[in-house]
PDB file of N, CA and C in Angstrom:
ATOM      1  N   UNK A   1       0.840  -1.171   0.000  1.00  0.00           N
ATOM      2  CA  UNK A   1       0.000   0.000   0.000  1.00  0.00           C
ATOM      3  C   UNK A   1       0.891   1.242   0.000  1.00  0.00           C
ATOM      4  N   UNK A   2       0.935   2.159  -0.832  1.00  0.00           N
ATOM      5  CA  UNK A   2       1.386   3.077  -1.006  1.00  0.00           C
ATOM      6  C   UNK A   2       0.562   4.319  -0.846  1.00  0.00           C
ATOM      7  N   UNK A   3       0.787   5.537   0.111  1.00  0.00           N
ATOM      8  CA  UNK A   3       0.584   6.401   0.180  1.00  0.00           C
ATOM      9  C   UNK A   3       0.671   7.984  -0.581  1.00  0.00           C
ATOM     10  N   UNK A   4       0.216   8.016  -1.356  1.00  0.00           N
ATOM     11  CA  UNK A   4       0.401   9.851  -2.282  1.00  0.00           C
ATOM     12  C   UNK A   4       0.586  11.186  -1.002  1.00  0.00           C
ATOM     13  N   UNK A   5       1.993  11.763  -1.106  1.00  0.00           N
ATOM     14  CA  UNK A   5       1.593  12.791  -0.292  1.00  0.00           C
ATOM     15  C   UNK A   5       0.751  13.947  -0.808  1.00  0.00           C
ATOM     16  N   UNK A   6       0.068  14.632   0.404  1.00  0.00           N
ATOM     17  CA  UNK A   6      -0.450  15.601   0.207  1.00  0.00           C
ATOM     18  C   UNK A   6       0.000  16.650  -1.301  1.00  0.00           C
ATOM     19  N   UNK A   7      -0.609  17.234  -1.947  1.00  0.00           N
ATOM     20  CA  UNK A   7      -0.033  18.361  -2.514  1.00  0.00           C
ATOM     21  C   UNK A   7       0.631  19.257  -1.728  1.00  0.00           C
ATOM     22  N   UNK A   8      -0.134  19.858  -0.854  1.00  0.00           N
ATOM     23  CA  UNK A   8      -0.052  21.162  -0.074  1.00  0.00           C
ATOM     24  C   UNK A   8       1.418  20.563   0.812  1.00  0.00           C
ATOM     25  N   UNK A   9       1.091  19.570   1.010  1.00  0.00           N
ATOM     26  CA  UNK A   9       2.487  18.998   1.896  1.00  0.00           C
ATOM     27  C   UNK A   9       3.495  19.220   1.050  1.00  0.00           C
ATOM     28  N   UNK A  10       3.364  18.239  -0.189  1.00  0.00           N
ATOM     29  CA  UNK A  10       4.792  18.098  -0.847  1.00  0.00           C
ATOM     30  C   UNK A  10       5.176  19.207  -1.489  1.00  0.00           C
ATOM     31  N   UNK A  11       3.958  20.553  -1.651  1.00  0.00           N
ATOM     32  CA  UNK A  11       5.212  22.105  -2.232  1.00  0.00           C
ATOM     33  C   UNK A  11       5.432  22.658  -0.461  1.00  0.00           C
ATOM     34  N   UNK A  12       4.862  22.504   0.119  1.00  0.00           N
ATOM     35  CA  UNK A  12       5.458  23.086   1.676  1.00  0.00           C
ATOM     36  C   UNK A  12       6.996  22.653   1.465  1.00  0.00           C
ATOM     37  N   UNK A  13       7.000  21.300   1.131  1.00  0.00           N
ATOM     38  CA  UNK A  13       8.761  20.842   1.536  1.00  0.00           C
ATOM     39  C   UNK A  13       9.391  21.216   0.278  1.00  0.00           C
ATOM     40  N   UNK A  14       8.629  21.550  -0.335  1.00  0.00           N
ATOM     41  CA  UNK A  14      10.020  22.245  -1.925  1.00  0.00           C
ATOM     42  C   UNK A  14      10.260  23.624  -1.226  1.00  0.00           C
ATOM     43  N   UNK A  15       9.181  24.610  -1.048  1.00  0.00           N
ATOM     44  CA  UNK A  15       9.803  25.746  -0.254  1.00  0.00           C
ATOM     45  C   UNK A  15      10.542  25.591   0.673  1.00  0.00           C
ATOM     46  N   UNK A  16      10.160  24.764   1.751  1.00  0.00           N
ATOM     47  CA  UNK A  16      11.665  24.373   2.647  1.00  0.00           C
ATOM     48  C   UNK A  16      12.862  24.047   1.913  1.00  0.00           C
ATOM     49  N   UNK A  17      12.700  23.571   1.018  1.00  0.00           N
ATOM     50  CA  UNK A  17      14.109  22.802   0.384  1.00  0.00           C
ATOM     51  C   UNK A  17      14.760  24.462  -0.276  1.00  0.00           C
ATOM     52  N   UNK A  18      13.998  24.792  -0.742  1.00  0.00           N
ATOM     53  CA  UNK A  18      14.788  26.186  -1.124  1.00  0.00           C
ATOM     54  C   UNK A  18      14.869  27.145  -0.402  1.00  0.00           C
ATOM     55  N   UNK A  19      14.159  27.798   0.783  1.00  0.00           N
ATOM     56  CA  UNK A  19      14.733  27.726   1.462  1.00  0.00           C
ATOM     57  C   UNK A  19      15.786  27.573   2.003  1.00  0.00           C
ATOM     58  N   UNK A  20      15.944  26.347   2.845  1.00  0.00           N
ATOM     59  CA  UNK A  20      17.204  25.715   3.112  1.00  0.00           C
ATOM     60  C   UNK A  20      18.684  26.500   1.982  1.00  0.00           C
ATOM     61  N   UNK A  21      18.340  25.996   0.763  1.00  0.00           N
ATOM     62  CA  UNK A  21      18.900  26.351  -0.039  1.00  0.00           C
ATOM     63  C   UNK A  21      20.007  27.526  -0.166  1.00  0.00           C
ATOM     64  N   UNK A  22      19.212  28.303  -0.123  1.00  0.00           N
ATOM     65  CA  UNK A  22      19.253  30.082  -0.354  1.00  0.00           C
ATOM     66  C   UNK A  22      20.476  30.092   0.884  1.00  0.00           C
ATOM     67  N   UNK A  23      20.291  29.654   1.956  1.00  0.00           N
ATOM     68  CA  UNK A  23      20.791  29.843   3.079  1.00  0.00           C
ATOM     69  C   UNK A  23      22.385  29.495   3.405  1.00  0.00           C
ATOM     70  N   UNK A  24      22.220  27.510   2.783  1.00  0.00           N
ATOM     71  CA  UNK A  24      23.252  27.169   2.396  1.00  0.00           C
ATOM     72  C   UNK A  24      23.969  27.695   1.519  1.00  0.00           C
ATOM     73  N   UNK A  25      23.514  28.372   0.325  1.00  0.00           N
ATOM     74  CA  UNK A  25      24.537  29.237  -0.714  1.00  0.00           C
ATOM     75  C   UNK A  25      25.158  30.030   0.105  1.00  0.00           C
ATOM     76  N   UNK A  26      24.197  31.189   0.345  1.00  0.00           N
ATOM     77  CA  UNK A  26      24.921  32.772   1.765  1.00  0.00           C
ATOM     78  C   UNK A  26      25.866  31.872   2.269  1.00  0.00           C
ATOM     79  N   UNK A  27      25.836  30.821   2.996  1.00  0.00           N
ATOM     80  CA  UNK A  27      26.764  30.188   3.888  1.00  0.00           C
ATOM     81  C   UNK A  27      28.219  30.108   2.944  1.00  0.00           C
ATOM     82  N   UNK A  28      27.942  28.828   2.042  1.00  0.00           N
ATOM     83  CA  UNK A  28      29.084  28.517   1.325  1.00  0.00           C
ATOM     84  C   UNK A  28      29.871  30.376   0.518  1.00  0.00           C
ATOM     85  N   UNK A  29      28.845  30.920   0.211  1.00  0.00           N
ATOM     86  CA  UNK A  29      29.593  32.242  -0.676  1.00  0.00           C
ATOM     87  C   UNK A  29      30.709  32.615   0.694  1.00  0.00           C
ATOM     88  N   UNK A  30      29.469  33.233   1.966  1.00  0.00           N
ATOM     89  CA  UNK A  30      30.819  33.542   3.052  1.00  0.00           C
ATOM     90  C   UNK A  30      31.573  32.710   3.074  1.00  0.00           C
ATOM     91  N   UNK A  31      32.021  31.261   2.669  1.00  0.00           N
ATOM     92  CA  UNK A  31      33.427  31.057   3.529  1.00  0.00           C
ATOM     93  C   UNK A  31      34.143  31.011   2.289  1.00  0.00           C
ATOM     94  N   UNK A  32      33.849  31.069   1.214  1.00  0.00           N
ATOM     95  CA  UNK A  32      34.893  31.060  -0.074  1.00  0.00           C
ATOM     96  C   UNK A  32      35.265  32.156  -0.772  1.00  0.00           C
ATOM     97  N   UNK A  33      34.395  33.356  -0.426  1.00  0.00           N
ATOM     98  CA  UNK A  33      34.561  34.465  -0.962  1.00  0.00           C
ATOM     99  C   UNK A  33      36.067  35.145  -0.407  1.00  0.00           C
ATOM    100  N   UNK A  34      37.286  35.679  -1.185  1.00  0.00           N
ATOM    101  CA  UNK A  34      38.417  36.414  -0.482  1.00  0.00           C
ATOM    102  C   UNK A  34      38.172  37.998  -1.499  1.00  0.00           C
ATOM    103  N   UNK A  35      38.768  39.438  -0.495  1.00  0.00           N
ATOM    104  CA  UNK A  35      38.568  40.821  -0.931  1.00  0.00           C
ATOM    105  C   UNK A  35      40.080  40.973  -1.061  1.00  0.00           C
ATOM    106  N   UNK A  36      40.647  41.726  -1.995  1.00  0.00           N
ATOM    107  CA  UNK A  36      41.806  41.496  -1.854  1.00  0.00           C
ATOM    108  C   UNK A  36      41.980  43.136  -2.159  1.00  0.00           C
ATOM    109  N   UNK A  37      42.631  44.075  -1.487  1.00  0.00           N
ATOM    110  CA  UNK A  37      42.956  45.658  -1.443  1.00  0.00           C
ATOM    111  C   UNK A  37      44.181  45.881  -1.316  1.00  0.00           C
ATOM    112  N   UNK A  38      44.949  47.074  -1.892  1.00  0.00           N
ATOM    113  CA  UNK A  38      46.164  47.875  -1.211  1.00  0.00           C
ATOM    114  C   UNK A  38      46.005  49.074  -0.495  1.00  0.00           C
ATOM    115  N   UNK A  39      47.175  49.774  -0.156  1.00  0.00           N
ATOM    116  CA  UNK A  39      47.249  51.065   0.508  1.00  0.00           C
ATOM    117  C   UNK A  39      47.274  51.274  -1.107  1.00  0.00           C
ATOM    118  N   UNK A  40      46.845  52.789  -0.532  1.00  0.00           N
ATOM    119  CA  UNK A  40      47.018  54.049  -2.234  1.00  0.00           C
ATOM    120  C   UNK A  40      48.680  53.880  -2.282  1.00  0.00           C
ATOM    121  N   UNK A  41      50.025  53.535  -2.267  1.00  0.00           N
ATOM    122  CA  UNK A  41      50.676  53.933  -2.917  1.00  0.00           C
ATOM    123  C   UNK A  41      51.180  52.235  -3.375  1.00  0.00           C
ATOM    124  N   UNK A  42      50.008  51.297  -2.938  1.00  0.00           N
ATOM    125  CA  UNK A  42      50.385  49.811  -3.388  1.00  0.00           C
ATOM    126  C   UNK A  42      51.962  49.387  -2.865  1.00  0.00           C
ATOM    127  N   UNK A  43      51.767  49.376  -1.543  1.00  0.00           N
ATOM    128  CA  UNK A  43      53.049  48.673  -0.959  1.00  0.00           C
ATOM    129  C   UNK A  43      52.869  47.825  -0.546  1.00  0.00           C
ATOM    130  N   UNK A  44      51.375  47.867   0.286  1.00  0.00           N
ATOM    131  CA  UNK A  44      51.028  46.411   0.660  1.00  0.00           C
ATOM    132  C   UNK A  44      49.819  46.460   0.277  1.00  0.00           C
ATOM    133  N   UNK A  45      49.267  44.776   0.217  1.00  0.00           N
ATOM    134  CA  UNK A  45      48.282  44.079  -0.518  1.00  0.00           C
ATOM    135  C   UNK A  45      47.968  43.025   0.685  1.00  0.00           C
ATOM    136  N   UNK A  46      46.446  43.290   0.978  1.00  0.00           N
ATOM    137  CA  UNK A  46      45.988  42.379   2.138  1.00  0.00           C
ATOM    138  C   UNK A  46      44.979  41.606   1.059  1.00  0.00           C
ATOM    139  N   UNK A  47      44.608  40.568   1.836  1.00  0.00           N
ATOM    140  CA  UNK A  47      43.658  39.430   1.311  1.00  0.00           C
ATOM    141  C   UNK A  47      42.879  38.870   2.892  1.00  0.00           C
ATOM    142  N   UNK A  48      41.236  39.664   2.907  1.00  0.00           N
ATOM    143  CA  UNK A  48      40.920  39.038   3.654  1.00  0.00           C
ATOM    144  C   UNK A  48      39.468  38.192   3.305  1.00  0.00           C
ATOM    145  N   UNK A  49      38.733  37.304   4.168  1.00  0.00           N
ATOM    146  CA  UNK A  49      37.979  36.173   3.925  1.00  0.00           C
ATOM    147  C   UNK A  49      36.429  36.850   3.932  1.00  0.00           C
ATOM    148  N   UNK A  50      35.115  36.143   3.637  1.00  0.00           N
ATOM    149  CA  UNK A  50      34.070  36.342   3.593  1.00  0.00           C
ATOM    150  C   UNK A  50      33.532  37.013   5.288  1.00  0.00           C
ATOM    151  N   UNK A  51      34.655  36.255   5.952  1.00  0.00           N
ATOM    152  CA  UNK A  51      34.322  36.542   7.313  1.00  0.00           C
ATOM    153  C   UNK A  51      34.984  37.545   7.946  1.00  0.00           C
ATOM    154  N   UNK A  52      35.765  38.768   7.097  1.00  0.00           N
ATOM    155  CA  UNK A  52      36.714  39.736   7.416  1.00  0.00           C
ATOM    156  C   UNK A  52      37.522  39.203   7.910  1.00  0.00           C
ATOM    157  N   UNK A  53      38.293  38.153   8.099  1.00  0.00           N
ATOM    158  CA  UNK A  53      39.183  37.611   8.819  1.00  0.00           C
ATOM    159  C   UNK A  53      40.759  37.913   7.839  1.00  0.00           C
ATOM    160  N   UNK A  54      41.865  38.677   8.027  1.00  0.00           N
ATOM    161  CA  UNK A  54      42.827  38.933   7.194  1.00  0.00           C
ATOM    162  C   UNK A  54      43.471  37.367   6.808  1.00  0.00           C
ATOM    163  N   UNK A  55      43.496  36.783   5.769  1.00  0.00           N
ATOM    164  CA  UNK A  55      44.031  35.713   5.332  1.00  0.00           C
ATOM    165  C   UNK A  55      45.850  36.072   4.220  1.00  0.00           C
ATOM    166  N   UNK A  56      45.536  36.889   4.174  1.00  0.00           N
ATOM    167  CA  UNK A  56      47.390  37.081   3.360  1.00  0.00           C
ATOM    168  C   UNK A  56      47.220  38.456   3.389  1.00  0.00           C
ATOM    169  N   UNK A  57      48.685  38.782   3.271  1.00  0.00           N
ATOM    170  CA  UNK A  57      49.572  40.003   3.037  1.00  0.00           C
ATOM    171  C   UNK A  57      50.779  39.754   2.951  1.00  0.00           C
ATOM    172  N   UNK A  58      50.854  40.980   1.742  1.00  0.00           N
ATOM    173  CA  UNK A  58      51.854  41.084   1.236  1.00  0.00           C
ATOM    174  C   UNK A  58      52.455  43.036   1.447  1.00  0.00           C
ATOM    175  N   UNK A  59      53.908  42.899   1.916  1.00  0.00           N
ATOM    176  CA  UNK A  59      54.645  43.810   1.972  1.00  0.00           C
ATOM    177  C   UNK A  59      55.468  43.950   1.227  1.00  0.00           C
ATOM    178  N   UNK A  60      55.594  45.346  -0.019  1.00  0.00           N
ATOM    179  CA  UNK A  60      56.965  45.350  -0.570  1.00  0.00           C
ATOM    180  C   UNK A  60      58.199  45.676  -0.076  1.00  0.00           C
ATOM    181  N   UNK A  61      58.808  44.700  -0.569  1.00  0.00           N
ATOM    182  CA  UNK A  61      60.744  45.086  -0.154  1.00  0.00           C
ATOM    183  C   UNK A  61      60.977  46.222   0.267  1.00  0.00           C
ATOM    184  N   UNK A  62      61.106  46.889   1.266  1.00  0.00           N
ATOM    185  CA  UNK A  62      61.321  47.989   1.465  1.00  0.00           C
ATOM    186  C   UNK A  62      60.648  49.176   2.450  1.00  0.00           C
ATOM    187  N   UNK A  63      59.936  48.714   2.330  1.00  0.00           N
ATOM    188  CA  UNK A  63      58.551  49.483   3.334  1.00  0.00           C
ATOM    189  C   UNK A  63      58.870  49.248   4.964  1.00  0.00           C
ATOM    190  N   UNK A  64      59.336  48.316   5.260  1.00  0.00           N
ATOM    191  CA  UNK A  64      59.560  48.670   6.481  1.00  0.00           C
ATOM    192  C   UNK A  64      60.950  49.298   6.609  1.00  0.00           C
ATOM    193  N   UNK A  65      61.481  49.741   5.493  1.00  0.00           N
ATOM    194  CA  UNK A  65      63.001  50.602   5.886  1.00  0.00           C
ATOM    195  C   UNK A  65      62.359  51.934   6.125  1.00  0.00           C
ATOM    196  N   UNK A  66      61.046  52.277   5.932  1.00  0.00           N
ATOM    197  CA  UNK A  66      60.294  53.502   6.095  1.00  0.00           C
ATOM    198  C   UNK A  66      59.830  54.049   7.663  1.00  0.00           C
ATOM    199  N   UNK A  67      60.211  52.824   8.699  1.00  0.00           N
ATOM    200  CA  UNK A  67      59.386  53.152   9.760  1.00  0.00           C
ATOM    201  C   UNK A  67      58.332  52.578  10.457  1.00  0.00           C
ATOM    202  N   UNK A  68      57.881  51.808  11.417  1.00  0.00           N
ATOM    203  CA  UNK A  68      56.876  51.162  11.562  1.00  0.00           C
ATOM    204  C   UNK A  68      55.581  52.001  11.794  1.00  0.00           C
ATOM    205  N   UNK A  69      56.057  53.013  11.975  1.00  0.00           N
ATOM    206  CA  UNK A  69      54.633  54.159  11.827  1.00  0.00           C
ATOM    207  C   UNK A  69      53.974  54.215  10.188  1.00  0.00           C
ATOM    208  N   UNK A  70      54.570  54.242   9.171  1.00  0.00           N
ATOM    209  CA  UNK A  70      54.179  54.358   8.107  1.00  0.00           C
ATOM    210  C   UNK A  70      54.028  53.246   7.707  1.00  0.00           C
ATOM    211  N   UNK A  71      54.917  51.818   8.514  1.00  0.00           N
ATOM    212  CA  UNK A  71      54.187  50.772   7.435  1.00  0.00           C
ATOM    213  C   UNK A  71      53.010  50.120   8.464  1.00  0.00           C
ATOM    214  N   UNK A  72      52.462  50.481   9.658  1.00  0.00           N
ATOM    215  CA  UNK A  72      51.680  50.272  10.087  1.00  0.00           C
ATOM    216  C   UNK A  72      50.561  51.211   9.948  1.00  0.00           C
ATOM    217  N   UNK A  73      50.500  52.619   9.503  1.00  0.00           N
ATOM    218  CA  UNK A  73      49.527  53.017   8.883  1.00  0.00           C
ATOM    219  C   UNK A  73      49.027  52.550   7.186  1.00  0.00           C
ATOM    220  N   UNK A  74      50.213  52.475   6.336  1.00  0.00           N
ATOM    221  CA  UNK A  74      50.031  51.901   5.285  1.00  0.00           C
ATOM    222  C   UNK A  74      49.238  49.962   5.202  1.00  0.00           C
ATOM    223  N   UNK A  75      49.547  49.139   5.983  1.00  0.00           N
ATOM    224  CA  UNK A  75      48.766  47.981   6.677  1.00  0.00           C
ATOM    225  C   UNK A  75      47.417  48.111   6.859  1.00  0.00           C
ATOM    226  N   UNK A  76      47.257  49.175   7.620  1.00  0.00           N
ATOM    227  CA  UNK A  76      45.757  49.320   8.464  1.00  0.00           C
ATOM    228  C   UNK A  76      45.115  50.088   7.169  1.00  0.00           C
ATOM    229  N   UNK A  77      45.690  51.069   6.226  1.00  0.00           N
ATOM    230  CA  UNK A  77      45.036  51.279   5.355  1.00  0.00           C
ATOM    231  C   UNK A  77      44.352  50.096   4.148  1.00  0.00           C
ATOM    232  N   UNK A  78      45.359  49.637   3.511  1.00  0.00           N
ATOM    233  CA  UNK A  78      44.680  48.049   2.823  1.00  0.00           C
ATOM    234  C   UNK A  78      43.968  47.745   3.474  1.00  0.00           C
ATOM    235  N   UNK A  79      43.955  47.131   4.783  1.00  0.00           N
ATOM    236  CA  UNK A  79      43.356  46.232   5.841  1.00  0.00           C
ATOM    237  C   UNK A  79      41.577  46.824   5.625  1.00  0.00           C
ATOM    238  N   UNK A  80      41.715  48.449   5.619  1.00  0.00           N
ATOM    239  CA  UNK A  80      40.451  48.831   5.920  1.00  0.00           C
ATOM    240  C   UNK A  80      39.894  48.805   4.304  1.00  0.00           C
ATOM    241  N   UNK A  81      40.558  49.122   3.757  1.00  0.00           N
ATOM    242  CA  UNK A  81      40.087  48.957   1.967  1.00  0.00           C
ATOM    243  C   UNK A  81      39.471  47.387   1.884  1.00  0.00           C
ATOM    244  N   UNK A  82      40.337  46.575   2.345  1.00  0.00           N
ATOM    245  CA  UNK A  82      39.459  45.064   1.742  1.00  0.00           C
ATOM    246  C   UNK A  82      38.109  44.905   2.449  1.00  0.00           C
ATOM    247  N   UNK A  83      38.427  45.093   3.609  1.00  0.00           N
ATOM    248  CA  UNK A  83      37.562  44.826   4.906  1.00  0.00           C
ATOM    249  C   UNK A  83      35.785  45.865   4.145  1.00  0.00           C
ATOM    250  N   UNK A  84      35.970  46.888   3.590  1.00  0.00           N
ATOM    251  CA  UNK A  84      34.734  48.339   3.573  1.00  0.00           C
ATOM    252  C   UNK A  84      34.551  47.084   1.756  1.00  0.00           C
ATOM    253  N   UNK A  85      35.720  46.268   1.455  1.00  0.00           N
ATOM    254  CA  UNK A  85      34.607  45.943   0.079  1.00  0.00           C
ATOM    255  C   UNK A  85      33.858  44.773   0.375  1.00  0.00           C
ATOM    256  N   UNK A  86      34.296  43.977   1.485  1.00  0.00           N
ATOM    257  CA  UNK A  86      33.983  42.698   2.445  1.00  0.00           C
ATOM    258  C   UNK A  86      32.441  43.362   2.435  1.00  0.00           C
ATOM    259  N   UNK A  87      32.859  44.128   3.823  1.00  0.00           N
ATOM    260  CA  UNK A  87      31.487  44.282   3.936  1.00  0.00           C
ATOM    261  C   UNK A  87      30.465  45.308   2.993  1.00  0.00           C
ATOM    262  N   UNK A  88      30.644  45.580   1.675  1.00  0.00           N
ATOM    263  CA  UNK A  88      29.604  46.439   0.616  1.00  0.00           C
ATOM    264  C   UNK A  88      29.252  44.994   0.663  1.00  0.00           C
ATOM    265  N   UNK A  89      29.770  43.855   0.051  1.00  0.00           N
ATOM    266  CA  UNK A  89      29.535  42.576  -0.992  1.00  0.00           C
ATOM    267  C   UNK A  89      28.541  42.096   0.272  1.00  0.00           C
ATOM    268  N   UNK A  90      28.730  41.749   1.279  1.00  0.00           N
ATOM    269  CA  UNK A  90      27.749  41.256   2.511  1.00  0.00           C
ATOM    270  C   UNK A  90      26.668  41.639   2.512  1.00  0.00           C
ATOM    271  N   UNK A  91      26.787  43.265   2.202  1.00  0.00           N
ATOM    272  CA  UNK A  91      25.780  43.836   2.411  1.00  0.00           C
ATOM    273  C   UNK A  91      24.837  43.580   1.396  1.00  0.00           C
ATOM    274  N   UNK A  92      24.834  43.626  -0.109  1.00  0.00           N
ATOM    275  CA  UNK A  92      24.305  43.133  -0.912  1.00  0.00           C
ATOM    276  C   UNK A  92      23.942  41.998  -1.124  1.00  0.00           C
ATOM    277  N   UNK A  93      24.939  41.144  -0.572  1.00  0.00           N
ATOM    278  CA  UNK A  93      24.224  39.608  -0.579  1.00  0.00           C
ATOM    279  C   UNK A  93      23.290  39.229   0.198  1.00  0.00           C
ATOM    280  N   UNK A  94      23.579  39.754   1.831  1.00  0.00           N
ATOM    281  CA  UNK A  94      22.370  39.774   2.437  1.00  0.00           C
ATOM    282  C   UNK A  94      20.949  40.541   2.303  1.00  0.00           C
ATOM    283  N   UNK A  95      20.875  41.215   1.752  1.00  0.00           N
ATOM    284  CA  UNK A  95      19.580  41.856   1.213  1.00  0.00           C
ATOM    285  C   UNK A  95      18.914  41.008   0.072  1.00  0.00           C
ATOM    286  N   UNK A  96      19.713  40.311  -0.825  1.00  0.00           N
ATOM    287  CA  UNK A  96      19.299  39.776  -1.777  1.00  0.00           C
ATOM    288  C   UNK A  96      18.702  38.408  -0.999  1.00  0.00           C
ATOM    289  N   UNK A  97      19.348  38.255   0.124  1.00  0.00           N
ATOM    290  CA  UNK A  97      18.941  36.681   0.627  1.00  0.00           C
ATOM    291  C   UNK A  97      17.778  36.994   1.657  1.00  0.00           C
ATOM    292  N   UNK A  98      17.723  38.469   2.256  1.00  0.00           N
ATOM    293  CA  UNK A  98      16.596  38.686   2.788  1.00  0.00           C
ATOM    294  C   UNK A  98      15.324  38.917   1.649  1.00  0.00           C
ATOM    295  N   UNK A  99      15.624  38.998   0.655  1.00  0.00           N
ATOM    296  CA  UNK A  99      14.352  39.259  -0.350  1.00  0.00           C
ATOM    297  C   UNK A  99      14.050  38.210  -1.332  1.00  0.00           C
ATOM    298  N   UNK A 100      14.892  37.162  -1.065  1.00  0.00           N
ATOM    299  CA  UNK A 100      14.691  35.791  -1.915  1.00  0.00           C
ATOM    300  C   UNK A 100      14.079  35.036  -0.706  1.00  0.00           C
ATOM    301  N   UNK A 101      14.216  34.960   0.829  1.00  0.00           N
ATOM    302  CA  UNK A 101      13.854  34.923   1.972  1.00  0.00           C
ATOM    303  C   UNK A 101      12.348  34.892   1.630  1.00  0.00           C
ATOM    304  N   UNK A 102      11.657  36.102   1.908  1.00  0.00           N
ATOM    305  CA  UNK A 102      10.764  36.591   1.994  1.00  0.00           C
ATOM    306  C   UNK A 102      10.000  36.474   0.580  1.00  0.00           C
ATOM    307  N   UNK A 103      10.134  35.963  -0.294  1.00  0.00           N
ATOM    308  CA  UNK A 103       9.529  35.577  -1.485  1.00  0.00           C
ATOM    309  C   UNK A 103       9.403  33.896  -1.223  1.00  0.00           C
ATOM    310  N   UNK A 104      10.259  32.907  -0.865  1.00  0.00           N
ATOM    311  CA  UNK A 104      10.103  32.010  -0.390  1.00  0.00           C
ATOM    312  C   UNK A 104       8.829  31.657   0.548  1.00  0.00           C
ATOM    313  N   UNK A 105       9.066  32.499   1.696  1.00  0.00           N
ATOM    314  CA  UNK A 105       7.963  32.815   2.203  1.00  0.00           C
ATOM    315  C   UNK A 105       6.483  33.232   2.067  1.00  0.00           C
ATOM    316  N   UNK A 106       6.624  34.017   1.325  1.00  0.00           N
ATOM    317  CA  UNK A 106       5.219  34.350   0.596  1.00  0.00           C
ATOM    318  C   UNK A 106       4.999  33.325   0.275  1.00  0.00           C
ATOM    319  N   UNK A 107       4.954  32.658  -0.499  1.00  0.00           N
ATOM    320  CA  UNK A 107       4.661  31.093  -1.547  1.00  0.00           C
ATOM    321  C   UNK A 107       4.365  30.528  -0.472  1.00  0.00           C
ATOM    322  N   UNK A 108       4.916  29.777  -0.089  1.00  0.00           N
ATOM    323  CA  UNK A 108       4.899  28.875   1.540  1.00  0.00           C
ATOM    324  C   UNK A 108       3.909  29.177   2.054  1.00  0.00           C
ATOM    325  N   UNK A 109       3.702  30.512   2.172  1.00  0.00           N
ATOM    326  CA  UNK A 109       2.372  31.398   2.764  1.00  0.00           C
ATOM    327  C   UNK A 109       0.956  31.288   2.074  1.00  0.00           C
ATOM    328  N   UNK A 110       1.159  31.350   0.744  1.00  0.00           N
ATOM    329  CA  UNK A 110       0.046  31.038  -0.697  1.00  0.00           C
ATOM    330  C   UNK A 110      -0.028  29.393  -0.651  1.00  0.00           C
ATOM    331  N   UNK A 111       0.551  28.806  -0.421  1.00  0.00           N
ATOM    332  CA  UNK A 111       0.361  27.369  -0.551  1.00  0.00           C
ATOM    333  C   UNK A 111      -0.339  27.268   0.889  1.00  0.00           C
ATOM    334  N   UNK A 112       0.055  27.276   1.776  1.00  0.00           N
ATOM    335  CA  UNK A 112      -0.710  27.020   2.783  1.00  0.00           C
ATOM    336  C   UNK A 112      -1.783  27.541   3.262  1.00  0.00           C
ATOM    337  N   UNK A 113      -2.552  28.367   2.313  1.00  0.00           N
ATOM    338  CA  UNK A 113      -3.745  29.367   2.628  1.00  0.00           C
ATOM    339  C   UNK A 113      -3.679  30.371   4.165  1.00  0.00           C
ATOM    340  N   UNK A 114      -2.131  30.575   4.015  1.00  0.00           N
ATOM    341  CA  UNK A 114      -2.378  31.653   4.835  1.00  0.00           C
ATOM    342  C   UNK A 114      -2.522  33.418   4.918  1.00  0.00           C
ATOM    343  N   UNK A 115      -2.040  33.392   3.351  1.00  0.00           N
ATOM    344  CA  UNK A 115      -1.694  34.667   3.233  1.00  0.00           C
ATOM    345  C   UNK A 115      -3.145  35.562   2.392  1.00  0.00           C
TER     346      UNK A 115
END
């Protein structure tokens, strides 16, 4: 004896499944995504992760014969360049996942005669 699921059941669990989905992407984009910036006179070159976390840098030959004041302002400058494009790209992705979210939802909402 075999059972047919519901309609209303079986698109409830496709919206969950996408759902789910949407979520797992945001997830996987943050941990694979890298921003990679310099200071304005390109001495150093940071590389940091989806999660702002600094993952590489690079210093040219020479820059620290300048002073650790200048190559630690020149550092923190890249640092803040990758970090401000980190978070634009976040910012856009999360809006897009709050509005693919909420369209998910709706449906879910139309299928289940609630909306």
């Amino acid at each position: 004896m075999t059972t047919e699921m519901h309609p209303q059941v079986a698109e409830a669990l496709r919206q969950a499944q996408r759902f789910q989905s949407a979520l797992e992407a945001q997830l996987h984009l943050t941990a694979t995504q890298t921003f990679t910036a310099t200071d304005e006179s390109e001495t150093v070159e940071v590389t940091v992760n989806g999660h702002r976390w600094l993952t590489d840098i690079r210093i040219e030959d020479g820059l620290l014969r300048l002073g650790a004041e200048t190559a630690e302002k020149r550092i923190n400058e890249a640092i803040r360049a990758a970090v401000a494009a980190a978070a634009a790209a976040g910012e856009a992705e999360s809006a897009q996942l709050v509005e693919s979210l909420a369209e998910i939802a709706g449906s879910l909402q139309g299928t289940l005669g609630l909306a």
